[in-house]
Protein backbone atom coordinates (compact mmCIF):
# COMPACT_ATOMS: atom_id res chain seq x y z
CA UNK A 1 -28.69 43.58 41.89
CA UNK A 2 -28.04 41.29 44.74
CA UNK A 3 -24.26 40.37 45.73
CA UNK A 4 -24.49 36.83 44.53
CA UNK A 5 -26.01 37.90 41.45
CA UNK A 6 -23.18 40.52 40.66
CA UNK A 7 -20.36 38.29 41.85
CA UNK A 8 -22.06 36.02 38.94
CA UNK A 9 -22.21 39.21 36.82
CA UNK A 10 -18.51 39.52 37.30
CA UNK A 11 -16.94 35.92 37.47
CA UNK A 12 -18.80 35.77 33.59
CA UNK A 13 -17.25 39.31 32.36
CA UNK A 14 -13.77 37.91 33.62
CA UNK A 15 -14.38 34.42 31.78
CA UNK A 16 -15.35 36.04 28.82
CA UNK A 17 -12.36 38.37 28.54
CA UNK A 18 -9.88 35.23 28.80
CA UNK A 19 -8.72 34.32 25.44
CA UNK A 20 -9.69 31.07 23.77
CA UNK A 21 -6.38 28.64 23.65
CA UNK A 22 -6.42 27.54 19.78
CA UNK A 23 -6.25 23.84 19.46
CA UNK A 24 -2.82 22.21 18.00
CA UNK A 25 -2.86 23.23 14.23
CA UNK A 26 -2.92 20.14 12.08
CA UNK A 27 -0.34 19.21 9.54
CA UNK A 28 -1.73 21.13 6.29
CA UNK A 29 -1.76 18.38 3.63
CA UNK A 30 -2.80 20.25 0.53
CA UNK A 31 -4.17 18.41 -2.21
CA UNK A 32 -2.97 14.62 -2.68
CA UNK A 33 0.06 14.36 -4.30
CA UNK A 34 0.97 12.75 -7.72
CA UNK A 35 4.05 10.99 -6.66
CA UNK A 36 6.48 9.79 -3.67
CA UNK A 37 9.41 8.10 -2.37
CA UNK A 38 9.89 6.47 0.49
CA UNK A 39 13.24 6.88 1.96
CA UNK A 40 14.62 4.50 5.51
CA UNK A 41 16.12 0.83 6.03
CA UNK A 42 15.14 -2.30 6.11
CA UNK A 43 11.80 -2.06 7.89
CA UNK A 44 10.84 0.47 4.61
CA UNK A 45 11.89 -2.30 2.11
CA UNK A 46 9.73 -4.98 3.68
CA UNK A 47 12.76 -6.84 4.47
CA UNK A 48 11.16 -10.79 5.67
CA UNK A 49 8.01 -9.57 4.86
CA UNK A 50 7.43 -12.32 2.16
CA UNK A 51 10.60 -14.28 1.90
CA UNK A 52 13.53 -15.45 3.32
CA UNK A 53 15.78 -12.43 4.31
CA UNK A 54 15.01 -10.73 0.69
CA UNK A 55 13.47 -6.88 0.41
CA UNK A 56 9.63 -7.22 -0.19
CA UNK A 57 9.30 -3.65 -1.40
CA UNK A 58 5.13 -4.63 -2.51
CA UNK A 59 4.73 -5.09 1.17
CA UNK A 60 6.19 -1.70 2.14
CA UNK A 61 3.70 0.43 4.45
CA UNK A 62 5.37 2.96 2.83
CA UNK A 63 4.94 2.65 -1.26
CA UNK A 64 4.09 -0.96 -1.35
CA UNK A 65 0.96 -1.92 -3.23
CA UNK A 66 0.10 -5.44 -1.20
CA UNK A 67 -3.65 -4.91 -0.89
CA UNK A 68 -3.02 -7.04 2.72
CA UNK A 69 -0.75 -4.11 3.45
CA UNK A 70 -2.64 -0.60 2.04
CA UNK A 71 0.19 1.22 2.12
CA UNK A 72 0.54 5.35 2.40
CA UNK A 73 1.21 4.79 -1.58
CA UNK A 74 -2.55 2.83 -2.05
CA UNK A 75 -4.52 5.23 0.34
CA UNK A 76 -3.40 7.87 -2.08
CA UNK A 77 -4.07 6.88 -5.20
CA UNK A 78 -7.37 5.78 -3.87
CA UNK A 79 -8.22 9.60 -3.62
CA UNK A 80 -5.72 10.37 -6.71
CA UNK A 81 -4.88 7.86 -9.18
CA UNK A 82 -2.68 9.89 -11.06
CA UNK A 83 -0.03 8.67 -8.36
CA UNK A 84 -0.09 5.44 -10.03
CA UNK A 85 3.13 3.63 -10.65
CA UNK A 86 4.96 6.74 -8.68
CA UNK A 87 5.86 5.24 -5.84
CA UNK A 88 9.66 5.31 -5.35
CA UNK A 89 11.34 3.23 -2.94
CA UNK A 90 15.16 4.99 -1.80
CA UNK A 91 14.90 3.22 1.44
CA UNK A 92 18.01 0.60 1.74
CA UNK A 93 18.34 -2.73 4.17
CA UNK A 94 20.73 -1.65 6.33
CA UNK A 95 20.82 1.59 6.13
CA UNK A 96 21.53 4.11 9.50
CA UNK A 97 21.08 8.07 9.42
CA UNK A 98 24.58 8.52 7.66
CA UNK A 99 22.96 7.39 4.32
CA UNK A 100 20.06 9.36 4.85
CA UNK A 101 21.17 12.63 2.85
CA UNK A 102 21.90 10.20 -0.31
CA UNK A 103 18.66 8.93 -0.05
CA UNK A 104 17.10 12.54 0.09
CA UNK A 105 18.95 12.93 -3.35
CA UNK A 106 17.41 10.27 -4.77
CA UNK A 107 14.04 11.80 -4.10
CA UNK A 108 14.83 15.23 -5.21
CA UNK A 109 16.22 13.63 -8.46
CA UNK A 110 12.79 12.15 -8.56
CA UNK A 111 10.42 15.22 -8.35
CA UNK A 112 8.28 13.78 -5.57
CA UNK A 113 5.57 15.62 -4.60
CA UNK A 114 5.41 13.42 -0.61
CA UNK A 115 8.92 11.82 1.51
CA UNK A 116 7.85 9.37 3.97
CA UNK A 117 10.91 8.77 6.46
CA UNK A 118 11.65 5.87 8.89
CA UNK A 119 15.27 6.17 10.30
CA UNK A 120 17.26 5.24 13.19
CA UNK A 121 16.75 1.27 14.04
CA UNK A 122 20.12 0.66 12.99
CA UNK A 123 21.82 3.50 14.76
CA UNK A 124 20.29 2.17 17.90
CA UNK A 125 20.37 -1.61 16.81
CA UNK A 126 24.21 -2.62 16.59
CA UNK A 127 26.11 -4.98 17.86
CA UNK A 128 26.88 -3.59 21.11
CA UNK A 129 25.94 -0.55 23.08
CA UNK A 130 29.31 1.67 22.55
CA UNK A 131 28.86 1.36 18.97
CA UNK A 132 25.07 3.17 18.88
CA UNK A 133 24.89 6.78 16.73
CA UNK A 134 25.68 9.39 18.89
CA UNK A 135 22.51 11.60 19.43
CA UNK A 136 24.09 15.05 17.87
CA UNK A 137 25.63 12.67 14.90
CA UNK A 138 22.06 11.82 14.51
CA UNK A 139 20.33 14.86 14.46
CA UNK A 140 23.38 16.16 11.54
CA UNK A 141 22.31 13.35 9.71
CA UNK A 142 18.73 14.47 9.84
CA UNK A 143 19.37 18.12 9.27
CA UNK A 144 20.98 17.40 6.18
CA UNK A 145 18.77 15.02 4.25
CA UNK A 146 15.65 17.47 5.54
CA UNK A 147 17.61 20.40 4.21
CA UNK A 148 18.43 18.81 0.47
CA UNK A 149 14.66 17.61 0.44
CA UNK A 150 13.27 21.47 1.27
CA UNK A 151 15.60 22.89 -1.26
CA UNK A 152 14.98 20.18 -3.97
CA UNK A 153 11.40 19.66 -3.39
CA UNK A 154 10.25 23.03 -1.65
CA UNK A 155 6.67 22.05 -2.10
CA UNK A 156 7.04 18.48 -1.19
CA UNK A 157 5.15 17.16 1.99
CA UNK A 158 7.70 15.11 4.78
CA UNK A 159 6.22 12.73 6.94
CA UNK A 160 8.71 12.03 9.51
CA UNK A 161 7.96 8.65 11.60
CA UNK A 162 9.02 7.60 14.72
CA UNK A 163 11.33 4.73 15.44
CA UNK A 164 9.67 1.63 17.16
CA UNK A 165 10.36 0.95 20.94
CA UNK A 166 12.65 -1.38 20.40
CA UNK A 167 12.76 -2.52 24.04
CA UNK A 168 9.60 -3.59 23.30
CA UNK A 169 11.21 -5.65 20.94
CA UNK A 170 13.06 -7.45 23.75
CA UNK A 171 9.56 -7.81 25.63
CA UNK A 172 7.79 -9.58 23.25
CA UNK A 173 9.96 -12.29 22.23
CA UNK A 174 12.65 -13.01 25.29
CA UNK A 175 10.05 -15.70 26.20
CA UNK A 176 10.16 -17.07 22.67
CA UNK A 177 13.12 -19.76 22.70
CA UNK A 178 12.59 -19.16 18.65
CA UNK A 179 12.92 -15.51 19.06
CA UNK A 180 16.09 -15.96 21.33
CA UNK A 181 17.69 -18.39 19.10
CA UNK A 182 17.60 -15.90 15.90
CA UNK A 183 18.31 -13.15 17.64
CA UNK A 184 21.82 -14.61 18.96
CA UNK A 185 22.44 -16.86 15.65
CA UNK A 186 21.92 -13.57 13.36
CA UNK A 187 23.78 -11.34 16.23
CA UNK A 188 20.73 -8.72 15.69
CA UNK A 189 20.56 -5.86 18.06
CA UNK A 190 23.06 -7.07 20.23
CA UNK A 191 23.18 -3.21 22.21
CA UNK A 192 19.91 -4.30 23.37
CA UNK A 193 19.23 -7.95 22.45
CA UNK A 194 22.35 -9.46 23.89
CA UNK A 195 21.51 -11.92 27.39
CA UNK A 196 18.11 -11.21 26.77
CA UNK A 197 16.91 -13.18 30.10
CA UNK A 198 19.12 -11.98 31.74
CA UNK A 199 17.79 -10.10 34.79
CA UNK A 200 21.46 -8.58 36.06
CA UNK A 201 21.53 -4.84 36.84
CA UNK A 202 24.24 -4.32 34.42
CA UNK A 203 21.88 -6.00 31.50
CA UNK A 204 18.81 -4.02 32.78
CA UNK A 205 20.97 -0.77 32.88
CA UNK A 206 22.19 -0.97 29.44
CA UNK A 207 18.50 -1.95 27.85
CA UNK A 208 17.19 1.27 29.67
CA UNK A 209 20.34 3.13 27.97
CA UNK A 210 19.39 1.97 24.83
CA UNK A 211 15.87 2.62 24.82
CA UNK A 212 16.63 6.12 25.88
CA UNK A 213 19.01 7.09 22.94
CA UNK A 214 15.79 5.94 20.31
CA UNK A 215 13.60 8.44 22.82
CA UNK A 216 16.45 10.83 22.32
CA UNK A 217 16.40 10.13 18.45
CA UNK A 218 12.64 10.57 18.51
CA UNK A 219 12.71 13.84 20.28
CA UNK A 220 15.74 15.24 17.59
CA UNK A 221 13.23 14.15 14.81
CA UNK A 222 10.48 16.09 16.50
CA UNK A 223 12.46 19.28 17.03
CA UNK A 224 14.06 19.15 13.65
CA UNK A 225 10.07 18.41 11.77
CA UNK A 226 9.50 22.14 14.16
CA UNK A 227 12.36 23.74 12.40
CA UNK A 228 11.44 22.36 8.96
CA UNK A 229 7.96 24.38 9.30
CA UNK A 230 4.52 23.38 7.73
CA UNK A 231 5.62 21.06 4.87
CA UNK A 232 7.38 18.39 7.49
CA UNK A 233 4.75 16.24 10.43
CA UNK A 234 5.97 14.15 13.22
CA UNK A 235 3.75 11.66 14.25
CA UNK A 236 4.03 12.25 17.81
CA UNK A 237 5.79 9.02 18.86
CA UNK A 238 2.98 7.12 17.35
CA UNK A 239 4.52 4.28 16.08
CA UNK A 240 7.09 4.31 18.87
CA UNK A 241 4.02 4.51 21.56
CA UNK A 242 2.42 1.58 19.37
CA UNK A 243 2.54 -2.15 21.54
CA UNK A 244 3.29 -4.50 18.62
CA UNK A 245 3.28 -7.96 19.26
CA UNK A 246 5.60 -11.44 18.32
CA UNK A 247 2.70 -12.22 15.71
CA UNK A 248 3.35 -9.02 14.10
CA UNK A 249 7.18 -9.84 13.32
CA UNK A 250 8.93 -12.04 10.71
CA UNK A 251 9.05 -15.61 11.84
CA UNK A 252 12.52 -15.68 10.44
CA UNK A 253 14.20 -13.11 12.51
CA UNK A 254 11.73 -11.83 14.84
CA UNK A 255 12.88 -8.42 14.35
CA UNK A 256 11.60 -7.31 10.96
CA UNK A 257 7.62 -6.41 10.88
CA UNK A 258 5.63 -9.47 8.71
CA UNK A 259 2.84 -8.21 6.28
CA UNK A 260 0.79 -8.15 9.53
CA UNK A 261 3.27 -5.76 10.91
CA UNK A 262 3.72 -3.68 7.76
CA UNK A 263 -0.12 -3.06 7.83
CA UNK A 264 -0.31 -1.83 11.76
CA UNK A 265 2.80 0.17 10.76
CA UNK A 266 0.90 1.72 7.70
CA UNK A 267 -2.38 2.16 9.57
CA UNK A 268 -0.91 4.17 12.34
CA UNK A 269 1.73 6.17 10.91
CA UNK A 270 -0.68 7.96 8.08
CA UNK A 271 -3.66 8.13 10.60
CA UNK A 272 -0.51 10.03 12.81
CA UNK A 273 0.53 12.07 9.40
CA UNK A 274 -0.88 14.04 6.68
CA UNK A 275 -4.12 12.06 5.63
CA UNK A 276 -5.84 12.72 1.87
């Protein structure tokens, strides 16, 4: 054997002996389930999604059943109609992570067989910086609604969703005199909405600040869909990662998603979660 041909000889024993790195499991989905709730705050209830400052729970991405939309709720019972007229909505305009654990309740008391969860606007979105959800307050929050959900519903499937980019938010409409006007006139997410031309450090300091503590939320909801095991999947930021537009939000607030903006939502967060 010539030395090229056993250096080849041994360069393919040595690549052959290296294990294989498994790819990332995949959220196990199990069969499609027969009923679920839908448990968050106002962006869950549809909130300006068909009216003026009223819930529009049909236009949910969650359990809605607007066609336009094709919520979580329709994709299922597309593949399981025995889901039909099971689609619970716990979620609550207004809501932050403190109500979360009631809201888990309300599921378990329900028997749902899949929780979809979208929390943590309004612990970032308040009216000023200093007044935002501390991160560890947060992740308590979490811990307990995921805990009364495994013990209630041990078989139950829990999609956990990321919160939008709310900077991103800002983006989009500080161009938009409309945008500004509601945004000031309705005093939404002031922490990072306030000024919102405003190019001063101190303004540019305290949008980075806020955007971090929703990254920091995200990456508690990660860790604590880990600890929860098999039954829970994060959708990897996907929603937060996802660049939604003005024409995507309410024309009445410009903070809310419209029914164009409860579809995106739907679309990504179940192609990011368990899929049936």
């Amino acid at each position: 054997m010539t030395p090229i041909r056993r250096a080849l000889t041994t360069l393919t024993a040595l690549i052959a002996s290296v294990p294989l790195l498994a790819a990332p499991a995949a959220a196990d989905a199990g069969p499609p389930p027969s009923s679920m709730a839908s448990l968050g705050d106002s962006i869950t209830r549809g909130f300006n999604a068909c009216g003026w400052y009223v819930d529009c729970t049909s236009r949910s991405f969650s359990t809605g059943d607007d066609a336009g939309v094709n919520s979580h709720y329709l994709r299922i019972r597309a593949v399981n109609p025995a889901i039909g007229g099971r689609n619970h909505n716990a979620a609550r305009t207004g809501a932050k992570s403190a109500d979360l654990p009631g809201q888990a309740s309300t599921a378990v008391s329900q028997g749902v067989g899949y929780v979809t969860i979208l929390m943590g606007a309004n612990d970032a979105c308040t009216g000023s910086e200093s007044s935002m959800t501390p991160v560890a307050t947060y992740r308590a929050n979490i811990d307990a609604a995921l805990s009364r959900i495994r013990s209630g519903l041990p078989g139950a499937r829990v999609a956990l969703i990321s919160i939008p980019d709310i900077q991103r938010l800002w983006a989009v409409g500080k161009d938009s005199g409309t945008a500004r006007t509601a945004w000031s006139l309705f005093g939404i997410c002031q922490s990072m909405l306030a000024n919102p031309t405003s190019t001063a450090q101190a303004d540019v300091d305290r949008r980075a600040r806020v955007r971090q503590r929703v990254v920091d939320y995200n990456r508690q909801l990660a860790e604590a869909c880990a600890a929860y095991g098999s039954n829970c999947d994060f959708d990897d930021n996907a929603v937060f990662s996802y660049p939604f537009t003005l024409n995507q939000l309410s024309g009445w607030d410009y903070f809310h998603p419209n029914t164009s903006g409860q579809q995106v939502l739907a679309n990504v967060s179940y192609a990011a979660g368990f899929r049936w």
